[in-house]
PDB file of N, CA and C in Angstrom:
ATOM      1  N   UNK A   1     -92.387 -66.763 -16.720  1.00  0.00           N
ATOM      2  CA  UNK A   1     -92.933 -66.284 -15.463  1.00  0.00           C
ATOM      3  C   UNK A   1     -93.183 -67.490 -14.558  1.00  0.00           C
ATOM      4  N   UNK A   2     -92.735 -67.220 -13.233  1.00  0.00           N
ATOM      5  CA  UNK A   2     -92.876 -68.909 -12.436  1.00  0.00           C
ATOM      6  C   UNK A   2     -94.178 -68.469 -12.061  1.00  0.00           C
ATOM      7  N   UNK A   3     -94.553 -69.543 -11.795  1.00  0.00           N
ATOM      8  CA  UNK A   3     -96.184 -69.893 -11.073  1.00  0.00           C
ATOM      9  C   UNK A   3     -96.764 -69.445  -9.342  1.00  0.00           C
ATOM     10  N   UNK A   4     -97.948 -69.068  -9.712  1.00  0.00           N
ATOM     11  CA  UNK A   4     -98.088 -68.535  -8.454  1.00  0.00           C
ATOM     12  C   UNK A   4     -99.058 -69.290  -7.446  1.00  0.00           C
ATOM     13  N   UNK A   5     -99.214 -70.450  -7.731  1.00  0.00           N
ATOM     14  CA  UNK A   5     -99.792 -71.902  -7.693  1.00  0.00           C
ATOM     15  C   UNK A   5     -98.986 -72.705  -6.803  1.00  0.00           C
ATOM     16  N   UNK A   6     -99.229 -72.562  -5.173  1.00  0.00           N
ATOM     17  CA  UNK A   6     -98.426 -73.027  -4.095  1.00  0.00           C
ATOM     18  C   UNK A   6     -99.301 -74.734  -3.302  1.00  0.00           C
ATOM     19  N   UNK A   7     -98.183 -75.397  -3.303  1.00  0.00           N
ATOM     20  CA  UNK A   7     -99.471 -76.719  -2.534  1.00  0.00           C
ATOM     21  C   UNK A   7     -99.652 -76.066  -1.233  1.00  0.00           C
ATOM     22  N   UNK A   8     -99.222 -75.103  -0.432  1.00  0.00           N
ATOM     23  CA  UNK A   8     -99.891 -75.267   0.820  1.00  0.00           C
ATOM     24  C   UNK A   8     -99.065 -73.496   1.307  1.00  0.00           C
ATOM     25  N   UNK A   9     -99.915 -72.924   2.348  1.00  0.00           N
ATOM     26  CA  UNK A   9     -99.256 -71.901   2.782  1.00  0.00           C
ATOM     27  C   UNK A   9     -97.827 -71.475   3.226  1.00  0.00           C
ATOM     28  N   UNK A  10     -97.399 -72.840   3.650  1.00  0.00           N
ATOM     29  CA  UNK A  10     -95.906 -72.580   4.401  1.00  0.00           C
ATOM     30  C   UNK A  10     -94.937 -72.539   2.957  1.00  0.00           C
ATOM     31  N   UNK A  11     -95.258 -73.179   1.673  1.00  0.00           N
ATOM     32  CA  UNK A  11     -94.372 -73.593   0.956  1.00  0.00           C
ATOM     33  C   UNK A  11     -94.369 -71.999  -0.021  1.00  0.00           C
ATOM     34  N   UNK A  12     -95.814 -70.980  -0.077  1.00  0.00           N
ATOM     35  CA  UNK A  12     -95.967 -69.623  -0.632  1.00  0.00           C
ATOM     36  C   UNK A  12     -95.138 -68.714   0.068  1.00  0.00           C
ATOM     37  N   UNK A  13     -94.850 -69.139   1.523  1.00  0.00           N
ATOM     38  CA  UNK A  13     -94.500 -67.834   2.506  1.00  0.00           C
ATOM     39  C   UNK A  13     -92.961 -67.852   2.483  1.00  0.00           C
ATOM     40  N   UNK A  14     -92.355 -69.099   2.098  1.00  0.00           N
ATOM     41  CA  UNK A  14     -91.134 -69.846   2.392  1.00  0.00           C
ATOM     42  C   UNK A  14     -89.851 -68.493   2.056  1.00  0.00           C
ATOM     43  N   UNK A  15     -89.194 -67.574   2.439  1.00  0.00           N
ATOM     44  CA  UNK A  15     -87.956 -67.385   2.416  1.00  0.00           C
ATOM     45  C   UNK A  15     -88.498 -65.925   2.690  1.00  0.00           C
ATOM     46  N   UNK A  16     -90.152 -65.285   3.145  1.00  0.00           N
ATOM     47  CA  UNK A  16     -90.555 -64.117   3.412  1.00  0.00           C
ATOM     48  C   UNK A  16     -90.705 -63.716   4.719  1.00  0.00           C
ATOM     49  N   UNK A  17     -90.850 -64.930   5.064  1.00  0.00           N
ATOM     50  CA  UNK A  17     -91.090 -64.398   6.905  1.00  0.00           C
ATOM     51  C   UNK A  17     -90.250 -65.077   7.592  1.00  0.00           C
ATOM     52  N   UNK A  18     -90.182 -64.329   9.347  1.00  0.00           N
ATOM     53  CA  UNK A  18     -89.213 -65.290   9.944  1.00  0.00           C
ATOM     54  C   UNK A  18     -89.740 -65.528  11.090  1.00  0.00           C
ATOM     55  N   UNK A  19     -88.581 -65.416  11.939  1.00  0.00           N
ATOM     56  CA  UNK A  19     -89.339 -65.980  13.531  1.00  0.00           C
ATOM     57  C   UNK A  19     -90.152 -64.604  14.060  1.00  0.00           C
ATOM     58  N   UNK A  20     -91.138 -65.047  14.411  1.00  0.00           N
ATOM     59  CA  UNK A  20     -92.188 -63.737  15.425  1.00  0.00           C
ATOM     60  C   UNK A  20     -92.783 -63.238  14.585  1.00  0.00           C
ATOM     61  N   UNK A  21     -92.782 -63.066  13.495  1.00  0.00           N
ATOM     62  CA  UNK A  21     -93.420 -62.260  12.474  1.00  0.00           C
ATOM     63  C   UNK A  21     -94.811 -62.931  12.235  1.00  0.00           C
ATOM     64  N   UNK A  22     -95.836 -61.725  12.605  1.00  0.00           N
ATOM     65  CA  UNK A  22     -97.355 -62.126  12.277  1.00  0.00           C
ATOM     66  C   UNK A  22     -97.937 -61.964  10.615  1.00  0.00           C
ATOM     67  N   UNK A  23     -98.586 -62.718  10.080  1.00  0.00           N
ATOM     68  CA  UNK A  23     -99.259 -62.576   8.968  1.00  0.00           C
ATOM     69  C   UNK A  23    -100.552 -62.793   8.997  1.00  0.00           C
ATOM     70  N   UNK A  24    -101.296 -61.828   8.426  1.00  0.00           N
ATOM     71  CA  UNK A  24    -102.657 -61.174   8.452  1.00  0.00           C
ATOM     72  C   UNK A  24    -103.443 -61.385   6.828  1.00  0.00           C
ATOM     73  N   UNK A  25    -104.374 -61.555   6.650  1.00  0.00           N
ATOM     74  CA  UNK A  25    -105.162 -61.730   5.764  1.00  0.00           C
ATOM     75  C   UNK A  25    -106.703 -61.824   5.401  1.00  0.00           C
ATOM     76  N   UNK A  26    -106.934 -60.512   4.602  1.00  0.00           N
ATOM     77  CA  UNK A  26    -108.482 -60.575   4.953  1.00  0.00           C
ATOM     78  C   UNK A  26    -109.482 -61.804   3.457  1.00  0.00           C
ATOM     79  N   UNK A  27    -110.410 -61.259   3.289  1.00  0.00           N
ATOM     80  CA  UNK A  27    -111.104 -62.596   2.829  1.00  0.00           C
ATOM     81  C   UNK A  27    -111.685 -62.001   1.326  1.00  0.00           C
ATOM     82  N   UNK A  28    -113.084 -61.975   1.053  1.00  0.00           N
ATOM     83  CA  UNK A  28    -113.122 -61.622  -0.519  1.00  0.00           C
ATOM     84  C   UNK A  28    -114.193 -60.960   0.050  1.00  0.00           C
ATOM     85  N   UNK A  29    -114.531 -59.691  -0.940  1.00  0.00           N
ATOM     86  CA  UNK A  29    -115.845 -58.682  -0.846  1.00  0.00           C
ATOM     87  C   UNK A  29    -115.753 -58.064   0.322  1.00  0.00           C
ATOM     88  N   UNK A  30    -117.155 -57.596   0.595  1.00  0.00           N
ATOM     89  CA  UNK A  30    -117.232 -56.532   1.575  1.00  0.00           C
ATOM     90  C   UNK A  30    -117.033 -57.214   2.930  1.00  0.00           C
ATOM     91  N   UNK A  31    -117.614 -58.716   3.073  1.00  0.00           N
ATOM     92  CA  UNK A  31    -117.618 -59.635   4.503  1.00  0.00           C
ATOM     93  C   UNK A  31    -115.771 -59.638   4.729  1.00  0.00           C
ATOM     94  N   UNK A  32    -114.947 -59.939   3.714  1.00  0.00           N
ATOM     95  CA  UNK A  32    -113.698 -59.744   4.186  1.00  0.00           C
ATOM     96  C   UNK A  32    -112.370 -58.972   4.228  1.00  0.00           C
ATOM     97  N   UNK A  33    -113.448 -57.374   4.164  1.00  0.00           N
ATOM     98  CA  UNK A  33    -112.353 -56.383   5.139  1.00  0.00           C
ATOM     99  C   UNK A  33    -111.405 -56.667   6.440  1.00  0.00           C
ATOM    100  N   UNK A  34    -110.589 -56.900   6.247  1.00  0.00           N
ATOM    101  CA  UNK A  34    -109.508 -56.890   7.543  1.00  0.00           C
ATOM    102  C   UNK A  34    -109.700 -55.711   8.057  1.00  0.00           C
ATOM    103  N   UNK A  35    -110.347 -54.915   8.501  1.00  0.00           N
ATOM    104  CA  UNK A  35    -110.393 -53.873   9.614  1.00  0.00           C
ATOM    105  C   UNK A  35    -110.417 -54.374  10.847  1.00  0.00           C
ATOM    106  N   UNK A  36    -110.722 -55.367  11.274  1.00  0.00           N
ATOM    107  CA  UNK A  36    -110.694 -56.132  12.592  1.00  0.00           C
ATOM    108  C   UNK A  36    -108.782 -56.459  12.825  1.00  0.00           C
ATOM    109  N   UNK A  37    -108.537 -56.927  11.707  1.00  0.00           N
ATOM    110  CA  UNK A  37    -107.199 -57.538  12.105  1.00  0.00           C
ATOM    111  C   UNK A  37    -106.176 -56.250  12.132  1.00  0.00           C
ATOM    112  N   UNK A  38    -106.771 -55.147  11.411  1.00  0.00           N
ATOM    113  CA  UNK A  38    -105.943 -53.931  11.357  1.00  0.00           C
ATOM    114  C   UNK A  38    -105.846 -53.139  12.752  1.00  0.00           C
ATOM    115  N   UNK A  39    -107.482 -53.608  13.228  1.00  0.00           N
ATOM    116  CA  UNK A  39    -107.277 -52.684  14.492  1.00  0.00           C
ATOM    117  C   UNK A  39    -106.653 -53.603  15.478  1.00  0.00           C
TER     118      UNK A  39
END
């Protein structure tokens, strides 16, 4: 199983996103619901 252990965000996202494409992410527990970024 390869590792899911990235040095930095661009190198995790690398061959998933492209040009214009937004990425969203909420945080841990109840303080980081993404309902803000959803709406």
């Amino acid at each position: 199983m390869p590792s899911k252990i990235y040095a930095d965000a661009k190198s995790a996202l690398e061959g998933l996103t492209f040009d214009g494409m937004t990425v969203m992410a909420g945080g841990f527990g109840l303080c980081g619901i993404p309902e803000n970024l959803i709406a």
